[in-house]
Protein backbone atom coordinates (compact mmCIF):
# COMPACT_ATOMS: atom_id res chain seq x y z
CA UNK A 1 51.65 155.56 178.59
CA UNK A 2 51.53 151.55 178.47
CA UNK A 3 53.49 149.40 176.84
CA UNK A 4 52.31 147.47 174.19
CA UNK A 5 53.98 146.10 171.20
CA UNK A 6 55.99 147.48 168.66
CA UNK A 7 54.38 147.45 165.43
CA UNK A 8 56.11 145.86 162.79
CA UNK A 9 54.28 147.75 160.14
CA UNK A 10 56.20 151.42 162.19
CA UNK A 11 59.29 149.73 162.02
CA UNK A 12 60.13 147.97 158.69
CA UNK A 13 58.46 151.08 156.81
CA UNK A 14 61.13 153.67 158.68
CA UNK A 15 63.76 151.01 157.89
CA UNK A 16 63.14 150.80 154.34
CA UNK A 17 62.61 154.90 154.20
CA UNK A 18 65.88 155.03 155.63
CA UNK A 19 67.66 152.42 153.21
CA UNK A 20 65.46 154.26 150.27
CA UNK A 21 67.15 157.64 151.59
CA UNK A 22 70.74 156.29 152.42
CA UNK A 23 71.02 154.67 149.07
CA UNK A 24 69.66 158.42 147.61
CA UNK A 25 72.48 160.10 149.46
CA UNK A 26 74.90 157.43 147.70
CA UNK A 27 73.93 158.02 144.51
CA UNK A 28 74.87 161.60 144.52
CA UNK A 29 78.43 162.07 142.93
CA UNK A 30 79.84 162.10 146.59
CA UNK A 31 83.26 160.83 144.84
CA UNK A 32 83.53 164.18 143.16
CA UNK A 33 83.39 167.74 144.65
CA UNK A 34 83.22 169.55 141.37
CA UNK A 35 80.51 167.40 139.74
CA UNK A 36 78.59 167.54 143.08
CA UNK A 37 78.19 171.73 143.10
CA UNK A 38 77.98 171.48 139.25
CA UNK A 39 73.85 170.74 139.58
CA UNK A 40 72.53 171.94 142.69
CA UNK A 41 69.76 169.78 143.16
CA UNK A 42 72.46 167.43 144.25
CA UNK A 43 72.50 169.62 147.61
CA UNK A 44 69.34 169.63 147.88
CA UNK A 45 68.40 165.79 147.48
CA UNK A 46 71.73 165.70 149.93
CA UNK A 47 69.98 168.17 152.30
CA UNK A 48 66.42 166.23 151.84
CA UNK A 49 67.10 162.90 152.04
CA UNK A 50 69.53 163.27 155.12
CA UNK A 51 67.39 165.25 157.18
CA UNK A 52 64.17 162.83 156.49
CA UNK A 53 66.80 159.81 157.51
CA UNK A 54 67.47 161.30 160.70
CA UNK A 55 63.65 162.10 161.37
CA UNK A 56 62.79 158.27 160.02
CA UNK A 57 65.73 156.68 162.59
CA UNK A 58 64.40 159.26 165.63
CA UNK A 59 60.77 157.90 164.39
CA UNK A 60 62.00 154.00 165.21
CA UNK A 61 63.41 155.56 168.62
CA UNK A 62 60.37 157.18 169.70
CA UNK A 63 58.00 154.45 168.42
CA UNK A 64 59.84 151.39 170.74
CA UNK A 65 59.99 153.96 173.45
CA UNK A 66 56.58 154.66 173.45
CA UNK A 67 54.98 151.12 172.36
CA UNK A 68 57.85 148.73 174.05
CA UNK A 69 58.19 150.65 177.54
CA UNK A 70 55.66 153.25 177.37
CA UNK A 71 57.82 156.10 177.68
CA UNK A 72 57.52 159.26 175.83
CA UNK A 73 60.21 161.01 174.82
CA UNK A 74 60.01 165.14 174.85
CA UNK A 75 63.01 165.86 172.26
CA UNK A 76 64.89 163.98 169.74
CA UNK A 77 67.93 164.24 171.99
CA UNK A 78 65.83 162.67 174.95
CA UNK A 79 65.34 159.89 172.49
CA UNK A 80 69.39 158.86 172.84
CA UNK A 81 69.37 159.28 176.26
CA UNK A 82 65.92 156.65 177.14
CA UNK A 83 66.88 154.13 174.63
CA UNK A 84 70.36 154.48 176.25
CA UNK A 85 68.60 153.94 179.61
CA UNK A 86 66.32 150.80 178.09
CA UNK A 87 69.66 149.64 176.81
CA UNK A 88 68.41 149.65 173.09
CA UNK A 89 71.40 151.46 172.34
CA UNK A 90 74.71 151.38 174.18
CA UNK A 91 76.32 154.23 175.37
CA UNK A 92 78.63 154.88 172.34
CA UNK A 93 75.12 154.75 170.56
CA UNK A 94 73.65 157.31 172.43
CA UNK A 95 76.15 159.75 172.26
CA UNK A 96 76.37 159.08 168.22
CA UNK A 97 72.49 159.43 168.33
CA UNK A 98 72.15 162.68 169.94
CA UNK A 99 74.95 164.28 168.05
CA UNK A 100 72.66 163.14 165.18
CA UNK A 101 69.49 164.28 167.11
CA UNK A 102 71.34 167.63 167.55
CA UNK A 103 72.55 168.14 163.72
CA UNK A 104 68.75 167.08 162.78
CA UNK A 105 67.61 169.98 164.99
CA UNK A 106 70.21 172.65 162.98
CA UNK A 107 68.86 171.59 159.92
CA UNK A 108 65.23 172.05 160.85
CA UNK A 109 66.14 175.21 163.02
CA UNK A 110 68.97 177.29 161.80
CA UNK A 111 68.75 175.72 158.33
CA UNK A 112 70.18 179.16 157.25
CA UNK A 113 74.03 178.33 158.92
CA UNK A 114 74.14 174.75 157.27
CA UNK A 115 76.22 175.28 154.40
CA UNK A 116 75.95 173.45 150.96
CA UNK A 117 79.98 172.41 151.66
CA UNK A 118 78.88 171.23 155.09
CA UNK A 119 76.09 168.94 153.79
CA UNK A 120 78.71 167.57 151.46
CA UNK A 121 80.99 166.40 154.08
CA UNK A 122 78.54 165.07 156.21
CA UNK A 123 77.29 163.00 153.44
CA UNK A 124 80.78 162.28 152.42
CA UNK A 125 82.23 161.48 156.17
CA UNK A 126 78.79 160.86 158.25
CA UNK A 127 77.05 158.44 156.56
CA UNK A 128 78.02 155.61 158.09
CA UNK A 129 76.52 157.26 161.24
CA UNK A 130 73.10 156.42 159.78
CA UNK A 131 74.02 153.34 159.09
CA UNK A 132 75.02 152.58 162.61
CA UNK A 133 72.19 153.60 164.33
CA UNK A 134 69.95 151.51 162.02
CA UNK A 135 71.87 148.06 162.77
CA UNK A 136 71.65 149.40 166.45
CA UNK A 137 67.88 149.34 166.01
CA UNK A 138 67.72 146.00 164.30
CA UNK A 139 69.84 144.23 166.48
CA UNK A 140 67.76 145.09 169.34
CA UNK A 141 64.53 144.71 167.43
CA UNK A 142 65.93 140.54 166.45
CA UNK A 143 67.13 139.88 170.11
CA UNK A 144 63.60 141.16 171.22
CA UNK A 145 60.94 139.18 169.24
CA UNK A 146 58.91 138.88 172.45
CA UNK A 147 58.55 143.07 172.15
CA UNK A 148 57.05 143.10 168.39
CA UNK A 149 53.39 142.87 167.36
CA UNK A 150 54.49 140.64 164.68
CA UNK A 151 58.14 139.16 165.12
CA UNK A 152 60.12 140.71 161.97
CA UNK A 153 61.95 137.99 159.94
CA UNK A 154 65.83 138.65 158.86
CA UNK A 155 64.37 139.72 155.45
CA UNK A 156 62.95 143.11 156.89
CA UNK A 157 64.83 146.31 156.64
CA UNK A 158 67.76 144.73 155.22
CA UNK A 159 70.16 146.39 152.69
């Protein structure tokens, strides 16, 4: 692969997914166990929307892998480890992401052992996790203008 530029378009639509899908996850009554379980399409917009976060932050990983250094990445744990290496992410980061890249992979894989009281603590105690990884991302994406098809502006993937 080459390196080219990231595309802005790639990026601020997986950021705004992933503040769509975060601010799903937050409106589920997290604040109360019983009134969580009560309905339980409350586990499975918690299930939903937190695996398709995960999938939209590995998306940003693999796409300024691929466009900004021409790298691919093989699996979403290999994603950590090069934007660790490209120093996108810093080592705290990386091991944060793969334990994310990991927990991503149990829900898509053994989606049977992932309990409904399981996706409510993660929600309840993880979700911040999310959050981290996508200030990671724009961080490096502001102090690297020069890497971006179109420079993004503060505005873009905001809260």
């Amino acid at each position: 692969m080459t390196p080219t530029f990231i595309s802005r378009r790639v990026v601020v639509e997986r950021l705004s997914l992933l503040n769509h899908l975060i601010g799903e996850i937050e409106r589920l009554p997290l604040h109360d166990k019983d009134a969580f379980f009560a309905d339980s399409r409350n586990v499975h917009s918690a299930e939903s929307c937190l695996r398709r976060a995960l999938e939209a932050l590995s998306d940003i990983g693999r796409h300024i892998l691929g466009k900004g250094y021409g790298v691919p990445a093989g699996s979403y744990r290999d994603i950590a480890t090069l934007l660790a290496e490209k120093e996108v992410l810093d080592r705290g980061e990386e091991k944060l992401f793969a334990q994310m890249a990991g927990y991503r992979n149990r829900m898509v894989y053994v989606y049977h052992e992932v309990s409904s009281a399981e996706l409510f603590r993660v929600c309840v105690e993880d979700l911040g996790d999310l959050t981290s990884i996508r200030s990671a991302f724009q961080r490096w994406i502001r102090d690297n203008p020069h890497r971006i098809d179109n420079p993004l502006t503060d505005a873009d993937g905001q809260d």
